[in-house]
Protein backbone atom coordinates (compact mmCIF):
# COMPACT_ATOMS: atom_id res chain seq x y z
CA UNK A 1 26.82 -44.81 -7.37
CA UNK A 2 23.11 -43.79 -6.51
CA UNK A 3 21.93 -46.48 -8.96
CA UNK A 4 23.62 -48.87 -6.82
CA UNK A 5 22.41 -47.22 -3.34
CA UNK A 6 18.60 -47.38 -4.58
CA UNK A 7 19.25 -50.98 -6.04
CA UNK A 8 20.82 -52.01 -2.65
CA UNK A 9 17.92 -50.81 -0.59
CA UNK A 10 15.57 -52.51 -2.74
CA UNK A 11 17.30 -55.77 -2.41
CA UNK A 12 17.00 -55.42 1.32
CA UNK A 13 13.42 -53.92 1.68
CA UNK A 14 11.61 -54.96 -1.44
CA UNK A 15 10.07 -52.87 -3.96
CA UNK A 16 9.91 -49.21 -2.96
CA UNK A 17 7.20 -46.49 -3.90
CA UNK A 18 7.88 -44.43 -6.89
CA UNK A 19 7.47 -41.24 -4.24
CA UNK A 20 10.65 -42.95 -2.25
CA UNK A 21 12.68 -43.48 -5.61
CA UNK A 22 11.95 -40.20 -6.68
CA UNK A 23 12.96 -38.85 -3.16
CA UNK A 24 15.83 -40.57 -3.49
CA UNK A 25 16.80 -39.72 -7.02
CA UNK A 26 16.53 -35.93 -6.11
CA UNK A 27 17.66 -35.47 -2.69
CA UNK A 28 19.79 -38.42 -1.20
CA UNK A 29 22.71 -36.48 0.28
CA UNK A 30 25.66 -35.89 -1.88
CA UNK A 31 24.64 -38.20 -4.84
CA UNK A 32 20.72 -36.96 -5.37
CA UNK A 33 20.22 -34.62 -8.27
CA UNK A 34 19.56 -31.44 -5.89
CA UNK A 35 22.42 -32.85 -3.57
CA UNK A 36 25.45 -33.06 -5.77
CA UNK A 37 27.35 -30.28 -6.35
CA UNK A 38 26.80 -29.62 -10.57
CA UNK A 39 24.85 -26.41 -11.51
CA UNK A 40 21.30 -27.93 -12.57
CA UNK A 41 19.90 -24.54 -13.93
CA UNK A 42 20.60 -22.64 -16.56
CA UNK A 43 22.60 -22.94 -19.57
CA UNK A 44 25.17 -25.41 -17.89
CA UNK A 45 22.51 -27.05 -16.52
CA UNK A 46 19.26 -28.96 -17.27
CA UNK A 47 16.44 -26.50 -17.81
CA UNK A 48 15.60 -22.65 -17.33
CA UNK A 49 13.50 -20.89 -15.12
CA UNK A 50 11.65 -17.46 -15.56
CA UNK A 51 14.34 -15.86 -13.26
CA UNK A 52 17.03 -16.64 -15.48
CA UNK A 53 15.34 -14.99 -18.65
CA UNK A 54 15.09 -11.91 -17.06
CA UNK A 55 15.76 -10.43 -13.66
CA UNK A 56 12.23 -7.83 -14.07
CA UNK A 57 10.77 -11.22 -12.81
CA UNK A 58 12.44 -11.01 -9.54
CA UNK A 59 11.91 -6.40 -9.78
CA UNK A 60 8.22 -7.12 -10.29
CA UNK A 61 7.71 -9.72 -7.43
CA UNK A 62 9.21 -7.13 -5.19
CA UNK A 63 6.34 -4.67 -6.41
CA UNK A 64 3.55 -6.93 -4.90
CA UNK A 65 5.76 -8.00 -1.33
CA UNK A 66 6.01 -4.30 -1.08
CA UNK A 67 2.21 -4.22 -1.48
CA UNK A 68 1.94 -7.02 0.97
CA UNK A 69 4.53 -5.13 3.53
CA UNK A 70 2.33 -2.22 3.43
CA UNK A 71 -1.16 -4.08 3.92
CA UNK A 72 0.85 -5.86 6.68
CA UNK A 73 1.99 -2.45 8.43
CA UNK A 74 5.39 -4.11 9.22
CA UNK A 75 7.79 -1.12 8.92
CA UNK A 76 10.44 -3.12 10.91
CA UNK A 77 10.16 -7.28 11.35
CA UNK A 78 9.01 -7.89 7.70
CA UNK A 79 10.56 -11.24 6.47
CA UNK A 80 10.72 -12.70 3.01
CA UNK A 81 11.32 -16.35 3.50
CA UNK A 82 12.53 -17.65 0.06
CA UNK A 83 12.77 -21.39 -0.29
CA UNK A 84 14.47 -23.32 -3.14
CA UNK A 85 15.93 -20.26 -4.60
CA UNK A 86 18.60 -22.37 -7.24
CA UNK A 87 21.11 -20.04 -8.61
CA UNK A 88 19.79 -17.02 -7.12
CA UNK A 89 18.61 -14.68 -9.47
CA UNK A 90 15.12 -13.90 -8.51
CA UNK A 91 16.50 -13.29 -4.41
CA UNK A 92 18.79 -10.72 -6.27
CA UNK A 93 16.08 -9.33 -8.56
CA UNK A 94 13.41 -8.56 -5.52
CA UNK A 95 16.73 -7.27 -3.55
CA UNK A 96 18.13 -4.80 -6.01
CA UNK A 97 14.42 -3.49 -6.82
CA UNK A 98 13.59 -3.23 -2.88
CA UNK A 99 17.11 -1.60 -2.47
CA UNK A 100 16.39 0.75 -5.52
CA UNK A 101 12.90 1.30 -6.03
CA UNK A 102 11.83 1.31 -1.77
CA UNK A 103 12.42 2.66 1.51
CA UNK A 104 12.21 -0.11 3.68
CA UNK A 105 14.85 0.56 6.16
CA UNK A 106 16.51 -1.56 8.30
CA UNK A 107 14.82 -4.59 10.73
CA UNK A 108 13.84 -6.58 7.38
CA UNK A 109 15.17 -9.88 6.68
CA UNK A 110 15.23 -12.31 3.29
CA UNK A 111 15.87 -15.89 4.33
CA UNK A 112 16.76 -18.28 1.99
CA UNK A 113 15.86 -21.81 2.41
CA UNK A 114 19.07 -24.06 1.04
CA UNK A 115 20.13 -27.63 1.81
CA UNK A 116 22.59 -27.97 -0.83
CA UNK A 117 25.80 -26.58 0.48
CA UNK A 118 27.06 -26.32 -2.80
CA UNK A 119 24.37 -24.07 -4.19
CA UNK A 120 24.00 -22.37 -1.06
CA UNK A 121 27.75 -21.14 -1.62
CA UNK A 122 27.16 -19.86 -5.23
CA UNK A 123 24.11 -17.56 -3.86
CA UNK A 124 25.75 -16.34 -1.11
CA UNK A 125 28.40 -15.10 -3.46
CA UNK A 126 25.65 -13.86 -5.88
CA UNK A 127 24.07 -12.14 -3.06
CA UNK A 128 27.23 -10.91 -1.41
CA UNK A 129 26.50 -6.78 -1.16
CA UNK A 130 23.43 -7.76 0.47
CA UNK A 131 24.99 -9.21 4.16
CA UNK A 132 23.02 -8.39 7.34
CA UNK A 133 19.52 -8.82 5.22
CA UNK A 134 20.26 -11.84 3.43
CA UNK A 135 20.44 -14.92 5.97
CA UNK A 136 20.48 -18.44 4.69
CA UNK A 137 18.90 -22.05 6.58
CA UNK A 138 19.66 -25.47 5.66
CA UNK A 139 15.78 -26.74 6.70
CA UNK A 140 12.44 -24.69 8.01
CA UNK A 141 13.43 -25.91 11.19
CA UNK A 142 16.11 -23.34 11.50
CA UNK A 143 13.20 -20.87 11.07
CA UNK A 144 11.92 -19.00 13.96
CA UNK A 145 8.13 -17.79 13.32
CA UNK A 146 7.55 -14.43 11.52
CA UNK A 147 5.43 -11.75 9.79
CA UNK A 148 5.89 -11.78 6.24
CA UNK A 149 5.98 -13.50 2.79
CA UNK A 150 6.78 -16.66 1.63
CA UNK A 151 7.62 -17.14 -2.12
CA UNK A 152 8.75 -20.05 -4.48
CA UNK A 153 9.14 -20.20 -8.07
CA UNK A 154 8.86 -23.99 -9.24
CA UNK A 155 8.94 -25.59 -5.87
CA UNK A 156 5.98 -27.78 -5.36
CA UNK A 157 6.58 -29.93 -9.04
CA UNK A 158 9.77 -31.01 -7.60
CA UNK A 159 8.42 -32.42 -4.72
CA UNK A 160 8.37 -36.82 -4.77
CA UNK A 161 4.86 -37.49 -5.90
CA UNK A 162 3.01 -41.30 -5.83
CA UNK A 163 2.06 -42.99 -8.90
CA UNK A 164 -0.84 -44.69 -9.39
CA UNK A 165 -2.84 -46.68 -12.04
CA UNK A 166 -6.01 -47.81 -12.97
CA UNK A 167 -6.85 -51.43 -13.58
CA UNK A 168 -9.52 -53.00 -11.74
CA UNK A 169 -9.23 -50.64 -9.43
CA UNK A 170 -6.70 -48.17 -8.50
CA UNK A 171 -3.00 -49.29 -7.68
CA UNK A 172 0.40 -47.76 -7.12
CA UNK A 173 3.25 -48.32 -8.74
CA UNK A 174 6.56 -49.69 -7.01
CA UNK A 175 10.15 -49.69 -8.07
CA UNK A 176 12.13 -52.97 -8.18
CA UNK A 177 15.32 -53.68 -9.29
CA UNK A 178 15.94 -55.01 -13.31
CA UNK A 179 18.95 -56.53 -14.85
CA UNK A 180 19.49 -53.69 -16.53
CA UNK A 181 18.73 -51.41 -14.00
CA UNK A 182 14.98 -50.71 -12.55
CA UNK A 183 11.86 -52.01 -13.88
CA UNK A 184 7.73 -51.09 -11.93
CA UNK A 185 5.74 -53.49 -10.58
CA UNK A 186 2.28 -52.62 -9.26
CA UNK A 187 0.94 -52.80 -5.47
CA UNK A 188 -1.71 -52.11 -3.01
CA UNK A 189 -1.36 -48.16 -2.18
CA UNK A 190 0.76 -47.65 0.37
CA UNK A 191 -1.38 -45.28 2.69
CA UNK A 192 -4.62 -44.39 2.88
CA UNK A 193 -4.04 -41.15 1.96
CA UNK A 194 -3.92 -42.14 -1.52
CA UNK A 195 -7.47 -43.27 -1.55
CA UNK A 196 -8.84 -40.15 -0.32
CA UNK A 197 -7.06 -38.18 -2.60
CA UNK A 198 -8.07 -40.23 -5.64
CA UNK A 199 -12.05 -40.04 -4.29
CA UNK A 200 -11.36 -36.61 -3.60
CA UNK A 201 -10.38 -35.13 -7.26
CA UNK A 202 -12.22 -37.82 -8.91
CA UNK A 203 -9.56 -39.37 -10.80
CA UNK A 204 -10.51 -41.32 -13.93
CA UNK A 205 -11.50 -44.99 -13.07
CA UNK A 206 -10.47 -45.74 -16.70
CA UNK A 207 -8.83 -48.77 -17.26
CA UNK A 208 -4.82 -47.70 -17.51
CA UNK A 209 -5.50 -44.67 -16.20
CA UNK A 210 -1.97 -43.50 -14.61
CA UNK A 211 -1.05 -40.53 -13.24
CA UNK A 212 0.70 -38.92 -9.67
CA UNK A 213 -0.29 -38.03 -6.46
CA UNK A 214 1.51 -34.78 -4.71
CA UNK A 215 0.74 -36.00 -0.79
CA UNK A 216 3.69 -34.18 0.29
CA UNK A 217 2.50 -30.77 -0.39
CA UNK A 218 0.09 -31.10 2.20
CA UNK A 219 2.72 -31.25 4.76
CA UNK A 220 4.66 -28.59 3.79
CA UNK A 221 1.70 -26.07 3.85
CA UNK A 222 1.43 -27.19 7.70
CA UNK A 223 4.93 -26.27 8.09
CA UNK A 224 4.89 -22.68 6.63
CA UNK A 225 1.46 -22.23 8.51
CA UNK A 226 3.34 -23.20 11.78
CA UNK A 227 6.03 -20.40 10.84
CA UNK A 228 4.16 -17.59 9.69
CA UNK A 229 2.01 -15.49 12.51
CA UNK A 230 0.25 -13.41 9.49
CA UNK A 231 0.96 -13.06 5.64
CA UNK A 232 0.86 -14.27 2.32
CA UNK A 233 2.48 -17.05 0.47
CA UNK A 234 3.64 -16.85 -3.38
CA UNK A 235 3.52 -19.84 -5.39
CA UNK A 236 4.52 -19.50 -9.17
CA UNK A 237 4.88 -23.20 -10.74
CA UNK A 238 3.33 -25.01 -13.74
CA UNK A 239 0.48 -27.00 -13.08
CA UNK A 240 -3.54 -26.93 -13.28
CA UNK A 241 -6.95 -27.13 -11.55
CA UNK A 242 -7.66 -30.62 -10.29
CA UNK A 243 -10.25 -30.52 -12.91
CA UNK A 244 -7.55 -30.51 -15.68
CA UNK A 245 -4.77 -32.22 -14.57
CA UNK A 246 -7.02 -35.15 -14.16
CA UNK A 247 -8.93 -35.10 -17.27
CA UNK A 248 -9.96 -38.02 -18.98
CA UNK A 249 -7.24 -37.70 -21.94
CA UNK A 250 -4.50 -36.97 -19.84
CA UNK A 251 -4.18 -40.74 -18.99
CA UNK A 252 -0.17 -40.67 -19.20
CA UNK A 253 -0.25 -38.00 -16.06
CA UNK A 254 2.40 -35.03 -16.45
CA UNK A 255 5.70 -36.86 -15.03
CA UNK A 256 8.59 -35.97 -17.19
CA UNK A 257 12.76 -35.65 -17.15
CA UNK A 258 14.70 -32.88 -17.69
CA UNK A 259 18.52 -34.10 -18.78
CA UNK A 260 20.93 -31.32 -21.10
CA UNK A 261 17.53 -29.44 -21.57
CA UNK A 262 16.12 -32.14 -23.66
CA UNK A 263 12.90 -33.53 -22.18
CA UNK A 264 11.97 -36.81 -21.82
CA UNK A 265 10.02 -39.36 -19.56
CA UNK A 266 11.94 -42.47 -18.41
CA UNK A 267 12.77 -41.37 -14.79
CA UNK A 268 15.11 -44.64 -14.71
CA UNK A 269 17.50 -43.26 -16.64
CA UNK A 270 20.95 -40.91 -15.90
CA UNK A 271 19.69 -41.08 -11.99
CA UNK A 272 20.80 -38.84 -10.03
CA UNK A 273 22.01 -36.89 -12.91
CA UNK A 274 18.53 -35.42 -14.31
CA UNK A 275 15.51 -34.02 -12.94
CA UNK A 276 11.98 -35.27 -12.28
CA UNK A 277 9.16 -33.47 -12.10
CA UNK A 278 5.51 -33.40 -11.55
CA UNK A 279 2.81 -30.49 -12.50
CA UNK A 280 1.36 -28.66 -9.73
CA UNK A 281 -2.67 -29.57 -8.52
CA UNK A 282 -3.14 -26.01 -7.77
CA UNK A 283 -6.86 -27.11 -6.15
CA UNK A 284 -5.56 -29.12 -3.93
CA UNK A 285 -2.65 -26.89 -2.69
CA UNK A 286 -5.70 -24.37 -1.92
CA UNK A 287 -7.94 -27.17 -0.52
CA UNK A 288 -4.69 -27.38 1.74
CA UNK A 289 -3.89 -24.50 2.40
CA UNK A 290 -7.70 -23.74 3.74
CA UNK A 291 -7.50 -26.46 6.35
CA UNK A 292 -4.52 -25.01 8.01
CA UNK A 293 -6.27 -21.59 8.30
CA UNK A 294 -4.83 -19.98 4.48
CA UNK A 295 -7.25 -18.53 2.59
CA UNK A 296 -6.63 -18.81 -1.78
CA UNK A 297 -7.14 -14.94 -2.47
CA UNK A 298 -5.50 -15.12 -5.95
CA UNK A 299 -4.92 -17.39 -9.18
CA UNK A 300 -4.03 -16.96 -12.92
CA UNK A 301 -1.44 -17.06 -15.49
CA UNK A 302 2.18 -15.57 -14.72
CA UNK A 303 2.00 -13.71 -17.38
CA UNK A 304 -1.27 -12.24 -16.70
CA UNK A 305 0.32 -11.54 -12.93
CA UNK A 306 3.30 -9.93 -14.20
CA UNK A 307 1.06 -7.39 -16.70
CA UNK A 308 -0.92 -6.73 -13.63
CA UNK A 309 1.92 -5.22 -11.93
CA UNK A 310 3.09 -2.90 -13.65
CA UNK A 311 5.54 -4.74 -16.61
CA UNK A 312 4.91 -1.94 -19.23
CA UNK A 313 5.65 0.38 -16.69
CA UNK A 314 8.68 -1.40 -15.72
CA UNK A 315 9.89 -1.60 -19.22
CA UNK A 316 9.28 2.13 -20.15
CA UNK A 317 11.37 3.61 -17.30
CA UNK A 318 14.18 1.11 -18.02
CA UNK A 319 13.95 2.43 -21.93
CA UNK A 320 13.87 6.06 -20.49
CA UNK A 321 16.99 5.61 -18.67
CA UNK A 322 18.69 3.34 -21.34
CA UNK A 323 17.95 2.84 -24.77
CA UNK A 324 20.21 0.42 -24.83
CA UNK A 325 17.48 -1.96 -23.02
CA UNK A 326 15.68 -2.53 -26.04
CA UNK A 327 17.83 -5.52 -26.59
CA UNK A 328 16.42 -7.01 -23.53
CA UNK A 329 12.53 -7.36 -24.62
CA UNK A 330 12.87 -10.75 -26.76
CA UNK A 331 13.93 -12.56 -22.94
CA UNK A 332 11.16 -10.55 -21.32
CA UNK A 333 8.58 -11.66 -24.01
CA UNK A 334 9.21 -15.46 -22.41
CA UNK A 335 7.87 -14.23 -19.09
CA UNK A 336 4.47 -13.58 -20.47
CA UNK A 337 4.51 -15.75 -23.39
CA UNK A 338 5.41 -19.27 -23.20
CA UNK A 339 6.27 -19.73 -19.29
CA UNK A 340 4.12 -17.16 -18.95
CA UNK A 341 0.97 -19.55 -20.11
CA UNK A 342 2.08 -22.84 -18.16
CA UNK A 343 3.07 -21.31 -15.29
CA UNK A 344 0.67 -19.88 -12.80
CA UNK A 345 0.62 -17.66 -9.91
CA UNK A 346 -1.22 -18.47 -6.56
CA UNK A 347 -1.51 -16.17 -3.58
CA UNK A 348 -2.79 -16.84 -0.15
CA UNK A 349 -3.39 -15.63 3.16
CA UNK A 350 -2.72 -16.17 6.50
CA UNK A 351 -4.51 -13.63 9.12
CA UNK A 352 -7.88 -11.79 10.19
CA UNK A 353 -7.94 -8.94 8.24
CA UNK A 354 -9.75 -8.64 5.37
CA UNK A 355 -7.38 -8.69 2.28
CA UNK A 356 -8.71 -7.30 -0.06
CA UNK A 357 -7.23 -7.54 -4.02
CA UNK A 358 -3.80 -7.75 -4.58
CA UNK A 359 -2.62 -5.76 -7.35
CA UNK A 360 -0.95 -8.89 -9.59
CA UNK A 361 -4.90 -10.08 -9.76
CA UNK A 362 -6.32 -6.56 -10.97
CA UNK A 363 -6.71 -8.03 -14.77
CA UNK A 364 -7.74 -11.40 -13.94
CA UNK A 365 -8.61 -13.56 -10.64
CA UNK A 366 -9.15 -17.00 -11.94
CA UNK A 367 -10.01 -18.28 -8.49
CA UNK A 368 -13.58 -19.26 -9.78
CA UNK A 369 -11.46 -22.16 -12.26
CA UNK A 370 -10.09 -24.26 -9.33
């Protein structure tokens, strides 16, 4: 059904961006692979993320909001705004750990960010002993403007990126329509934008060069700098300095396809019923971010952030109360091993104080790498 909705509007338009197949692919109402109504995470889905190996991810995230509440002085008012929270489990870690661990009263609120009504349903019924805290939006449209935190965990890699290519010089790559499907053909890029960015990061002029283009991210940063009056945002994805992720050897780009967790990088194939994703250009999302008046205070490894606050610690009390918890280490080593390499941790901040150092960056600030 979406194969023929894409193909259709090709037919009438022409060949389409990869950035508006991609958008399509994803998040076309009722048939996009975000849209529909199948779980997409976890083991009856398509891939993991760190929230599902262990909820300590979500416990140790509410360490450093706390941190941030504090610094804030926002006894009453604080808001967590929580967008693209999947199945729910790191909302329900950083709840139980606030409820359990702090004092924070009442006049707090934890918005979730949620288009899919389908998903939206399953985390409200995670999240169900948590009503009158927990509130739940459809767009950040429905949000009013607050004092706070924003935080994502693999947000920004699923946004629809460009692609472009290097021949003569640089061009992007379109989608048209194939007997058997889809097949790219190669165009003039379709905004100027796209130039910029390329002269901006200094992306290889190597002959078959290819790689993506995350222009969206740009916009969304305005958004959440429209909504929040003062505090930090929290992004945890996989990605790298602009320095890295366009290095000359990386020539295929990072695009790849997550189907029955089995990786793979034809994005024309099972559409609608596998993800796509991009890696994260974590210089330009503070390049960004510093236009719109959000200053980069913090950047390194996830693992790395999650030793900083306090994960021994974490783990000893647990053991304390229940032996029984040594079972649970093996999924906790995949938090600082494994996703806990690729993945990465930026922090910034919105206001006039000075911020200071956040305690996730005590071991290691890698700001100087971006």
């Amino acid at each position: 059904m979406l194969e023929r909705i894409i193909s259709e509007r090709i037919q009438q338009e022409g060949p389409i961006t990869f950035e508006t197949f991609m958008d399509m692919a994803l998040y076309l109402p009722e048939h996009g692979y975000y849209m529909a109504g199948e779980s997409v995470i976890g083991p009856d889905g398509d891939f993991f993320t760190s929230p599902h190996l262990h909820p300590v991810f979500g416990w140790l995230l509410a360490i450093q909001t706390d941190e941030m509440r504090r610094f804030l002085g926002e006894p009453g008012g604080f808001t967590i705004l929580e967008i693209g929270a999947g199945s729910g489990f790191m909302s329900e870690g950083i709840l139980s750990y606030i409820r359990r661990e702090f004092n924070w009263g009442d006049g707090w609120r934890y918005i979730i960010v949620e288009r899919n009504p389908h998903i939206r349903q399953g985390q409200q019924k995670m999240l169900s002993e948590y009503k009158g805290i927990v509130q739940w939006v459809s767009s950040l449209t429905e949000v009013e403007q607050f004092c706070g935190c924003v935080v994502s965990n693999e947000l920004p890699d699923s946004f629809p990126v460009h692609v472009v290519r290097m021949n003569d010089t640089f061009s992007e790559v379109y989608v048209d329509v194939a007997e058997d499907g889809f097949k790219e053909t190669e165009g003039e890029l379709s905004t100027p934008d796209l130039a910029e960015y390329i002269r901006r990061y200094r992306i290889p002029e190597i002959t078959g060069y290819r790689t993506e283009v995350n222009l969206r991210l740009r916009g969304f940063l305005e958004k959440i700098d429209n909504l929040l009056t003062e505090g930090f945002v929290i992004t945890i994805d996989y990605g790298y300095p602009s320095w890295e992720y366009y290095a000359e050897e990386r020539n295929r780009g990072t695009l790849l396809c997550y189907h029955r967790h089995t990786c793979n990088e034809d994005p024309y194939g099972y559409v609608g019923e596998q993800d796509i994703t991009a890696h994260v250009n974590f210089s330009s999302l503070r390049d960004w971010g510093e236009e719109v008046g959000m200053r980069t205070i913090g950047y390194c490894p996830q693992g790395t952030f999650l030793v900083s606050l306090g994960i021994d610690k974490v783990i000893s009390g647990m053991l304390s109360a229940d032996p029984g918890f040594q079972s649970e280490i093996p999924k906790i080593k995949g938090l600082l091993l494994g996703m806990g390499d690729t993945h990465k941790v930026m922090v910034q901040y919105k206001g006039k104080r000075e911020s200071g150092g956040l305690m996730g960056f005590e071991l290691r600030n890698r700001l100087n790498l971006l």
